[in-house]
N, C-alpha and C. Protein backbone atom coordinates (compact mmCIF):
# COMPACT_ATOMS: atom_id res chain seq x y z
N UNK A 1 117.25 52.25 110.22
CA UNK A 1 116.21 53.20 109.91
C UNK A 1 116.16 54.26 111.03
N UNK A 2 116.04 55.40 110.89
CA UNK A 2 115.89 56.27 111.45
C UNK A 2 114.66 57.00 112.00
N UNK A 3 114.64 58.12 112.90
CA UNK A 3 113.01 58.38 113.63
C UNK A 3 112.24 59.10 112.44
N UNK A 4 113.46 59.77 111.31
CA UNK A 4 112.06 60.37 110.19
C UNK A 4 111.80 59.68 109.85
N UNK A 5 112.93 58.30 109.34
CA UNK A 5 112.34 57.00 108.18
C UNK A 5 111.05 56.48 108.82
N UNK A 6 110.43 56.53 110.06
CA UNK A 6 109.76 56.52 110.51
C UNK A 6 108.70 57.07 110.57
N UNK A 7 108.31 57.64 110.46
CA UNK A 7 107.38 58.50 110.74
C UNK A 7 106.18 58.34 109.17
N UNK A 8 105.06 58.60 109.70
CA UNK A 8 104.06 58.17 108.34
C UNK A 8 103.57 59.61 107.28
N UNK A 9 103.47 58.79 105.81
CA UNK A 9 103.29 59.75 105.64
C UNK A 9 101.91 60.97 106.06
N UNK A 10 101.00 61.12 106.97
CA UNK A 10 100.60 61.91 107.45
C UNK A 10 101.21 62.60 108.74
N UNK A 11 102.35 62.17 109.24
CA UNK A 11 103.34 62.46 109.83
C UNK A 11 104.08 63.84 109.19
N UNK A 12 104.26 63.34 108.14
CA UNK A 12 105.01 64.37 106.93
C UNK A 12 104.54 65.25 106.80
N UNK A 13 103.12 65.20 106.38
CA UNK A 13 102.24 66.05 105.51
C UNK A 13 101.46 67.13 106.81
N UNK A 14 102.37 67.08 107.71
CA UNK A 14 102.56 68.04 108.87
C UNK A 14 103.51 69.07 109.09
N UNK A 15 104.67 68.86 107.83
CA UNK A 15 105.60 69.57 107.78
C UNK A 15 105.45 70.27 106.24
N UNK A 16 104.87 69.96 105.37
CA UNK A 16 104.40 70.61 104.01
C UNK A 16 104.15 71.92 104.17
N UNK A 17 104.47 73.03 103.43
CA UNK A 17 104.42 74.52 103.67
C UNK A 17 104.94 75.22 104.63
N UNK A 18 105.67 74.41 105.39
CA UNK A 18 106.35 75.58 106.40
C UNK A 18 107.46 75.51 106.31
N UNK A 19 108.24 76.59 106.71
CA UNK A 19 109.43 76.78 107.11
C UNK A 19 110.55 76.02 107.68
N UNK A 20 111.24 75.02 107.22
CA UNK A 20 112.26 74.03 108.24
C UNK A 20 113.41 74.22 108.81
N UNK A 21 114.43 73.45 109.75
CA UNK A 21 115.42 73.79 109.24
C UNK A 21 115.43 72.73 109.49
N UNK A 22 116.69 71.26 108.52
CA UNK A 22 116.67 70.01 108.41
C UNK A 22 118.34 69.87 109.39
N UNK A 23 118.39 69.32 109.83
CA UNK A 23 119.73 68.48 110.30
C UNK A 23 119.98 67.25 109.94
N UNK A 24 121.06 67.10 108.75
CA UNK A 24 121.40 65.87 108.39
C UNK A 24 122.32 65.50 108.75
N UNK A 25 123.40 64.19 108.41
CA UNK A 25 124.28 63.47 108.88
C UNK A 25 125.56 64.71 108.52
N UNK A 26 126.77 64.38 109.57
CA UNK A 26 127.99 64.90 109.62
C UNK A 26 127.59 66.77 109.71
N UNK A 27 126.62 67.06 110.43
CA UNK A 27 126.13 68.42 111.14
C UNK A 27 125.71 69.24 109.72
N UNK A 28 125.69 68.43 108.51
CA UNK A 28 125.16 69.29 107.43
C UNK A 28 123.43 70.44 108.23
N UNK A 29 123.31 71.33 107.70
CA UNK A 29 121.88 71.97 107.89
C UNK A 29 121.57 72.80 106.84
N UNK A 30 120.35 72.67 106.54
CA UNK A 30 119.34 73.21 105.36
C UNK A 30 118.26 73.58 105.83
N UNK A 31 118.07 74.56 105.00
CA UNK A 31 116.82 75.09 105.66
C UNK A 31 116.11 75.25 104.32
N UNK A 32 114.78 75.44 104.58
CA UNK A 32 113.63 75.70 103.49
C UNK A 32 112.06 75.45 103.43
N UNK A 33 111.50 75.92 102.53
CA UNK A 33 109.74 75.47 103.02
C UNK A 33 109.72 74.40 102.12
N UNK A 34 109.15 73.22 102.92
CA UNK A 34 108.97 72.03 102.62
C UNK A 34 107.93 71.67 101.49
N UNK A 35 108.14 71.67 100.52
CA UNK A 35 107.33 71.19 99.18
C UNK A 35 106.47 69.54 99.50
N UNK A 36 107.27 68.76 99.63
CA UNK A 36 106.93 67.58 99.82
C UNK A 36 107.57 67.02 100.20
N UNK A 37 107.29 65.52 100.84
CA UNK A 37 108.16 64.42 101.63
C UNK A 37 107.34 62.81 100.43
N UNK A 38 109.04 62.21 99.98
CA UNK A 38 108.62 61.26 99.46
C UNK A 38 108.01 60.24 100.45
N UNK A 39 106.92 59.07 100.07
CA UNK A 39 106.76 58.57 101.19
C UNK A 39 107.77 57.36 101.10
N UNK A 40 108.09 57.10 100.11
CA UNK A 40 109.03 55.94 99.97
C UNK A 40 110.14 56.11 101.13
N UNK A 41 111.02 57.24 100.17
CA UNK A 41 112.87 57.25 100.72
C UNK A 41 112.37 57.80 101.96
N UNK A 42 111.50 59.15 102.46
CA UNK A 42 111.26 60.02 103.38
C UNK A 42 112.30 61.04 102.63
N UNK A 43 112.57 61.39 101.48
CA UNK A 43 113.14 62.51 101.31
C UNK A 43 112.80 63.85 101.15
N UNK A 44 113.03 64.38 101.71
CA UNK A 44 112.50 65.87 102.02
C UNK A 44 112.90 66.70 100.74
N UNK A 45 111.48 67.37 100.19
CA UNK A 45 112.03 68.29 98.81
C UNK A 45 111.93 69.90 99.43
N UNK A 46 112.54 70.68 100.10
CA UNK A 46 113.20 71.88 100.32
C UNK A 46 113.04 72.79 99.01
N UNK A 47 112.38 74.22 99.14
CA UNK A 47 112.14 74.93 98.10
C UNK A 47 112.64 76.26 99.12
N UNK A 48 113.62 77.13 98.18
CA UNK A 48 113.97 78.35 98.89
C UNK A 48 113.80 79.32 97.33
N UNK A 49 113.73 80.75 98.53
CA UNK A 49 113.60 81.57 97.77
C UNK A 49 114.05 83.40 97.95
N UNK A 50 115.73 83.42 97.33
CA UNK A 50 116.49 84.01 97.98
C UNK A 50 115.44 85.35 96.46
N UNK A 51 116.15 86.36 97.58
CA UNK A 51 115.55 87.34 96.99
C UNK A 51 115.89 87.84 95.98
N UNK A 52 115.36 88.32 94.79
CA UNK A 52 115.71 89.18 93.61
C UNK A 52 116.23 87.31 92.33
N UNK A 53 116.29 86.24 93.11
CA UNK A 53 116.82 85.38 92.20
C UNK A 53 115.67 84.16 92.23
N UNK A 54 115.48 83.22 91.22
CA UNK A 54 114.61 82.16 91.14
C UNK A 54 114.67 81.45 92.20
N UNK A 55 113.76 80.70 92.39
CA UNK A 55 113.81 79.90 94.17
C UNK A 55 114.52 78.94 93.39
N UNK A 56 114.66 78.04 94.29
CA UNK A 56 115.26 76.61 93.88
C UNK A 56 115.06 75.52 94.84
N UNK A 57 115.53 74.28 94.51
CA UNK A 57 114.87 73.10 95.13
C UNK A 57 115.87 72.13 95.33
N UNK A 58 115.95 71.81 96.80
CA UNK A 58 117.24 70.60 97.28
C UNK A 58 116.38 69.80 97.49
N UNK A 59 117.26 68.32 97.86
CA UNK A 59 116.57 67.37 98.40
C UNK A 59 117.50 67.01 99.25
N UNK A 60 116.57 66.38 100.40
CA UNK A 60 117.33 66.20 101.97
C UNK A 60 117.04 64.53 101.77
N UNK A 61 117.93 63.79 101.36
CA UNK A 61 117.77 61.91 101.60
C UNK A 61 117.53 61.78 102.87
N UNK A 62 115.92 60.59 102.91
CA UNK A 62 115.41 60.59 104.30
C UNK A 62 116.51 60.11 105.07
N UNK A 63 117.36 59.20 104.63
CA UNK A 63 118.20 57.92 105.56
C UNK A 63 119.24 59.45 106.05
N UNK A 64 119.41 60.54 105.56
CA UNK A 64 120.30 61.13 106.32
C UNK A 64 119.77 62.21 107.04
N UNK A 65 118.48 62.39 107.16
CA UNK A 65 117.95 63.61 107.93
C UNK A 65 118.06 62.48 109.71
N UNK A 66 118.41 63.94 110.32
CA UNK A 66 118.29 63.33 111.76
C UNK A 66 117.43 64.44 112.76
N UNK A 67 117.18 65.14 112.50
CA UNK A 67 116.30 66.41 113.07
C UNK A 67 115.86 67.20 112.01
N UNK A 68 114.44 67.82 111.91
CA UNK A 68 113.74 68.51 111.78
C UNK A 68 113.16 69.20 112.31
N UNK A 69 113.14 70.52 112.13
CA UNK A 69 112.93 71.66 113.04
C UNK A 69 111.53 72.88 112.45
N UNK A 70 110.73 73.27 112.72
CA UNK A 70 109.72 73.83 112.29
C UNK A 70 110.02 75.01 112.41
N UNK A 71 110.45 76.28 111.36
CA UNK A 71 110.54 77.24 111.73
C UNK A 71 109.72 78.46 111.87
N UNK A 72 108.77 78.37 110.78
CA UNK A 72 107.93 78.92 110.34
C UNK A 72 106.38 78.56 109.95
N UNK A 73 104.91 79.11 110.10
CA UNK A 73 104.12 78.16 109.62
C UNK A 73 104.32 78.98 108.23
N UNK A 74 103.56 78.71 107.02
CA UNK A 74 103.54 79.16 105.80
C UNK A 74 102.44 79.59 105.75
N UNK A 75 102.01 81.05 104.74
CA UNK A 75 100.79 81.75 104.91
C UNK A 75 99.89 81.59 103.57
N UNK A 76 98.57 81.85 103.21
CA UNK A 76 98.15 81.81 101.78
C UNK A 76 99.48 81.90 100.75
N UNK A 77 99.53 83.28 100.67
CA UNK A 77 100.85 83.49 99.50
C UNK A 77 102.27 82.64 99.50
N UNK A 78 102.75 82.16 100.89
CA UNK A 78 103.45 81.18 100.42
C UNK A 78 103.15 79.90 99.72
N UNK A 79 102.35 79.50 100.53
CA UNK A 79 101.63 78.21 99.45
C UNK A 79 100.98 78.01 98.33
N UNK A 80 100.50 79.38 97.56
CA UNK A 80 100.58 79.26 96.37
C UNK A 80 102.15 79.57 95.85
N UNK A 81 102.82 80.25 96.34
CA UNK A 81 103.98 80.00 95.53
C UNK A 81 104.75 78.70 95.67
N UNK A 82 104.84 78.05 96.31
CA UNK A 82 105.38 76.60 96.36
C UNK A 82 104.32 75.71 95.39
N UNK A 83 102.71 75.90 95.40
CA UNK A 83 102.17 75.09 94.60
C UNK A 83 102.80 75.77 93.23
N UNK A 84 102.91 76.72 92.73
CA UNK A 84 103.40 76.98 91.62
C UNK A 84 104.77 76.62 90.84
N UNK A 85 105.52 76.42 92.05
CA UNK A 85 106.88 75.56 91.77
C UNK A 85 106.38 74.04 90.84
N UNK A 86 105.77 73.39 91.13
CA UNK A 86 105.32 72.28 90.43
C UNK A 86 104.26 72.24 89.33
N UNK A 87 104.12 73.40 89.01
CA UNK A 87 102.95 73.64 88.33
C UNK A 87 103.32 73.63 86.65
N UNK A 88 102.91 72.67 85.75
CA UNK A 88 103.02 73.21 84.64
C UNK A 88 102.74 74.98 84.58
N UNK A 89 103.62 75.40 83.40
CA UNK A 89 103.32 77.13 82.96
C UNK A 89 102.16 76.95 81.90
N UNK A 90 101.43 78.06 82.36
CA UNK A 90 100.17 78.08 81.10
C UNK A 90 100.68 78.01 79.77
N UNK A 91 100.38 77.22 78.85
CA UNK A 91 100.53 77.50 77.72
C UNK A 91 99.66 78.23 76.99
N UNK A 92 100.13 78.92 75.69
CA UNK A 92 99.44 80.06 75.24
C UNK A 92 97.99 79.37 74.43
N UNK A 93 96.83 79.75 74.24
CA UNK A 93 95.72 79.99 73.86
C UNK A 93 95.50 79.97 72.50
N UNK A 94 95.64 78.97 71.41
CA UNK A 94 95.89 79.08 69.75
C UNK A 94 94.45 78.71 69.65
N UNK A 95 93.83 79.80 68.81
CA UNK A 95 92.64 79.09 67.56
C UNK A 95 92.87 77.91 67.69
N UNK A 96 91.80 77.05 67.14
CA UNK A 96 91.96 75.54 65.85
C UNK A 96 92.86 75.88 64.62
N UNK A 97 92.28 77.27 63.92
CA UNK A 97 93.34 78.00 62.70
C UNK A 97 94.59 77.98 62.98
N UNK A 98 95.10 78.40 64.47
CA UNK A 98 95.87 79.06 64.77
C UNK A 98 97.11 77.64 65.08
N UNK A 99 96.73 76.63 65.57
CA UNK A 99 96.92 75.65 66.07
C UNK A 99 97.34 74.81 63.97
N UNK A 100 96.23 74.75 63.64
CA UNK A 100 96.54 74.42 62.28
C UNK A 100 97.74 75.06 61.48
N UNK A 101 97.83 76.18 61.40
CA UNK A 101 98.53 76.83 60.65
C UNK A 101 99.93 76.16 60.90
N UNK A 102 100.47 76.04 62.20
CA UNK A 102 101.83 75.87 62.93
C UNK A 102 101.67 74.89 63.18
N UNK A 103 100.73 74.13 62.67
CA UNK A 103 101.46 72.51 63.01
C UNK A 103 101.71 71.86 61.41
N UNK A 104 101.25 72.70 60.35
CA UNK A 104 101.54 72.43 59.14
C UNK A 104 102.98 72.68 58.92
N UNK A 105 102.77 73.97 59.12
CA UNK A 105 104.57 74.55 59.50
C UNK A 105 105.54 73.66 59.64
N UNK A 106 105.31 73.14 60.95
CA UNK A 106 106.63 72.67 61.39
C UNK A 106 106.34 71.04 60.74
N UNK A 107 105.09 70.48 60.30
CA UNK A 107 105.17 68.89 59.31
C UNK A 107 106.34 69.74 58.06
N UNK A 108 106.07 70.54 57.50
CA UNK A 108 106.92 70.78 56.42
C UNK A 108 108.57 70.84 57.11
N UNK A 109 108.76 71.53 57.77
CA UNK A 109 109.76 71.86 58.33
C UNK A 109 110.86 70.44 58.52
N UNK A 110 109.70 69.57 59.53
CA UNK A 110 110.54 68.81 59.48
C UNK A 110 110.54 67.71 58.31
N UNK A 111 110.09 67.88 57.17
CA UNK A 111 110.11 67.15 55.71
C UNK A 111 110.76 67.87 55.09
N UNK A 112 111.50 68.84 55.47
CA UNK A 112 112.48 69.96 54.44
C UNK A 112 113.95 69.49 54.75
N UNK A 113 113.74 69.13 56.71
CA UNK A 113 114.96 68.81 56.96
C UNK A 113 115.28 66.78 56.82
N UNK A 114 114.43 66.43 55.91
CA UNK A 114 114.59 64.32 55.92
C UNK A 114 114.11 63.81 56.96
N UNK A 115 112.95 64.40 57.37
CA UNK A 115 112.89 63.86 58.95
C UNK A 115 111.09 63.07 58.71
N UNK A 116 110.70 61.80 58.50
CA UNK A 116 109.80 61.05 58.28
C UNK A 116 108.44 61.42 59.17
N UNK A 117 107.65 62.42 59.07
CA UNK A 117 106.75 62.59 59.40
C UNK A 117 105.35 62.51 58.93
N UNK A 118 104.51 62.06 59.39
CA UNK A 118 102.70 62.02 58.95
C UNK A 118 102.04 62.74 60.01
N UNK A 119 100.82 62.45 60.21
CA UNK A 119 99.69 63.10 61.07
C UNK A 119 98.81 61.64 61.38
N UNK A 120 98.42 61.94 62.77
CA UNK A 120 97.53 60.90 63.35
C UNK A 120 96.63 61.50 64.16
N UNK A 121 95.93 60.49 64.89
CA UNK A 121 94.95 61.32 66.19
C UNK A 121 93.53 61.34 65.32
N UNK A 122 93.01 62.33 66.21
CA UNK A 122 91.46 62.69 65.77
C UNK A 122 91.67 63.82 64.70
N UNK A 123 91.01 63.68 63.91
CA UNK A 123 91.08 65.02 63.00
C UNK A 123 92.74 65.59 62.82
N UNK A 124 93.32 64.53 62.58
CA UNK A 124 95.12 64.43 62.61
C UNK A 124 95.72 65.90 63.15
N UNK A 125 95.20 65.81 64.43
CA UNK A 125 96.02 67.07 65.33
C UNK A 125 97.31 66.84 65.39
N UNK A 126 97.62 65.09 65.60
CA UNK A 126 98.86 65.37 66.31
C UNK A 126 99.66 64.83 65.40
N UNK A 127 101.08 65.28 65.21
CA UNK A 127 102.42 64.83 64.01
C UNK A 127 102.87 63.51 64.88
N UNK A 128 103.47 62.74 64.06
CA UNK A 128 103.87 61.52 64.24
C UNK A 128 105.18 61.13 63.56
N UNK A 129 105.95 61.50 63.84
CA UNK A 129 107.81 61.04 63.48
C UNK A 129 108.42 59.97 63.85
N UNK A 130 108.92 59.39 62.53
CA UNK A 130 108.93 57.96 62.27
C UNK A 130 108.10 56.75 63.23
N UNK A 131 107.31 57.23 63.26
CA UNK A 131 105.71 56.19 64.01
C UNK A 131 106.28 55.85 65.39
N UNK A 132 107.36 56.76 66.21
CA UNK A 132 108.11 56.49 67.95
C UNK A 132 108.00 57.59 67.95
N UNK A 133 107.39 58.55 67.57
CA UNK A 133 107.59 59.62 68.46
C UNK A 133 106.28 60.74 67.54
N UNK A 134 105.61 61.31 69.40
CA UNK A 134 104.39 62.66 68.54
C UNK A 134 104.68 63.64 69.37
N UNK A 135 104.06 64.47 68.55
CA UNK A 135 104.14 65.87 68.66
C UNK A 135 102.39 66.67 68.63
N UNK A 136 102.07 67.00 69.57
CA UNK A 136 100.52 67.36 69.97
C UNK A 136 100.75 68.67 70.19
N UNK A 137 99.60 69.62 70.99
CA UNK A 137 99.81 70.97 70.24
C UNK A 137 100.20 71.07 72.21
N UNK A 138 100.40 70.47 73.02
CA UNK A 138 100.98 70.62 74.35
C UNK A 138 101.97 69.85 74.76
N UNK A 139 102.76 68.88 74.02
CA UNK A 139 103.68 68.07 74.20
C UNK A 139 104.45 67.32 73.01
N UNK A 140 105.51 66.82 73.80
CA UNK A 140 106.22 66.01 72.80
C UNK A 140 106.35 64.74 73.45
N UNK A 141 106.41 63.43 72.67
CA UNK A 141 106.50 62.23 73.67
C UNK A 141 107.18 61.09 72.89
N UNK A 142 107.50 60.35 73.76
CA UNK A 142 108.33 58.94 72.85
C UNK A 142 108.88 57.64 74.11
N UNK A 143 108.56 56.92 73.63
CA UNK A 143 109.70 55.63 74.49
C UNK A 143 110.41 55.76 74.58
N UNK A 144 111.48 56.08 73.66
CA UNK A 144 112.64 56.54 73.21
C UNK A 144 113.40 57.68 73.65
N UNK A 145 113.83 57.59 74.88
CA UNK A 145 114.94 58.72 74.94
C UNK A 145 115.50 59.40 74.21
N UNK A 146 116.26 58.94 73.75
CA UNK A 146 117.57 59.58 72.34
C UNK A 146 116.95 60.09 71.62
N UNK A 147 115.68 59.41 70.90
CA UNK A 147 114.85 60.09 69.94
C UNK A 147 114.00 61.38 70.31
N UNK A 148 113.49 60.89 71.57
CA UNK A 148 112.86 62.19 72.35
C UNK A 148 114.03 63.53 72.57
N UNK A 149 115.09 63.34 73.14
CA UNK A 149 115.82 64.39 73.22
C UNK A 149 116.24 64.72 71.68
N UNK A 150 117.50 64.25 70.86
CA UNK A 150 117.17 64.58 69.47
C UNK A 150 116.08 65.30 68.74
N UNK A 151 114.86 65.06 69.06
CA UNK A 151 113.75 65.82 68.33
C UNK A 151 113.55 66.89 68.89
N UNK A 152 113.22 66.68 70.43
CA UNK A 152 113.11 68.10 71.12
C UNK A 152 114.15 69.19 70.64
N UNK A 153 115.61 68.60 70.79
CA UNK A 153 116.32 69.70 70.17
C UNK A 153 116.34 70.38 69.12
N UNK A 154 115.64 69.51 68.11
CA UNK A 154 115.38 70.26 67.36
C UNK A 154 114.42 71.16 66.50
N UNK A 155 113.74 71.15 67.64
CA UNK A 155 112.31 71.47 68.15
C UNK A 155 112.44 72.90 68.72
N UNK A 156 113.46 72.93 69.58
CA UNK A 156 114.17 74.42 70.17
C UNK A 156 114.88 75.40 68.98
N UNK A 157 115.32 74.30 68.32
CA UNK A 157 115.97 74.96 67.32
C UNK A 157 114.79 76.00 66.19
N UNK A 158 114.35 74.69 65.92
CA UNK A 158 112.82 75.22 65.17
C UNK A 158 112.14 76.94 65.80
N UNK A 159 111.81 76.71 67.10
CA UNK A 159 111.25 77.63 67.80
C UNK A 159 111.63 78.73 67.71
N UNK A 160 113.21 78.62 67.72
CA UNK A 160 114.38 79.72 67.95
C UNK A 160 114.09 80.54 66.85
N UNK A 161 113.80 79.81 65.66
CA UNK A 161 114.32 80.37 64.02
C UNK A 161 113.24 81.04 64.21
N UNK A 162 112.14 80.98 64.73
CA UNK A 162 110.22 81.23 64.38
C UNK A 162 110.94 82.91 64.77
N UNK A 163 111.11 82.80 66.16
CA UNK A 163 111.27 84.27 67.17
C UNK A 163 112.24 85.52 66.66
């Protein structure tokens, strides 16, 4: 174990929002503003944000960080933009009508294409495909992997045709 594997997580949560630069094993170095530190592994989640392009997000495995370096503190506006990295995106604002209309839609839709659907929930908001998998007016969900991806896709597909 090593001196980060070490270190607690309020240890960590000393390095959240600022600027790093990480030194890992075999002289690798990364740099970035620190999103979070798992407390488990100690893995460091690194968020950069090169200019004119989407930020993006490494992870530094605690067992191989060997120095950490503080480069920067982080100011209001950075830290909402890092909280926004994790942030669900607003979804859009539908009536009850509006919400109704398009969830009838797509029950037909997917009964046009053989695909076993009903309605459940309160006031049957939410679609229910083949009784493993729903569809609510903010998500899609299932136990089921395969089934979950399968539907979603064709869920994109659906979306695609709407636009």
């Amino acid at each position: 174990m090593n001196d980060w594997q070490r270190k607690s997580p309020l240890d960590w949560e000393t390095y959240v929002n600022k600027l790093v630069k990480v030194v890992a094993v075999e002289k690798h170095e990364y740099e970035g503003w620190v999103l979070t530190v798992d407390p488990v592994s100690a893995t460091i989640v690194l968020a950069t944000f090169p200019e004119n392009e989407k930020g993006s997000i490494s992870f530094v495995m605690g067992h191989a960080v060997q120095e950490v370096q503080i480069l920067r503190e982080g100011d209001s506006d950075t830290e909402q933009r890092l909280a926004r990295i994790l942030a669900p995106q607003e979804s859009q604002a539908y009536s009850p009508e509006e919400l109704e209309k398009r969830k009838k839609a797509l029950k037909t839709w997917l009964e046009t294409n053989h695909i076993p659907v009903g309605e459940q929930g309160e006031l049957g908001r939410t679609l229910s495909v083949a009784g493993v998998l729903t569809i609510g007016p903010e998500q899609c969900s299932s136990a089921n992997e395969i089934i979950l991806a399968r539907v979603q896709g064709l869920l994109q597909r659906y979306l695609d045709q709407q636009r």
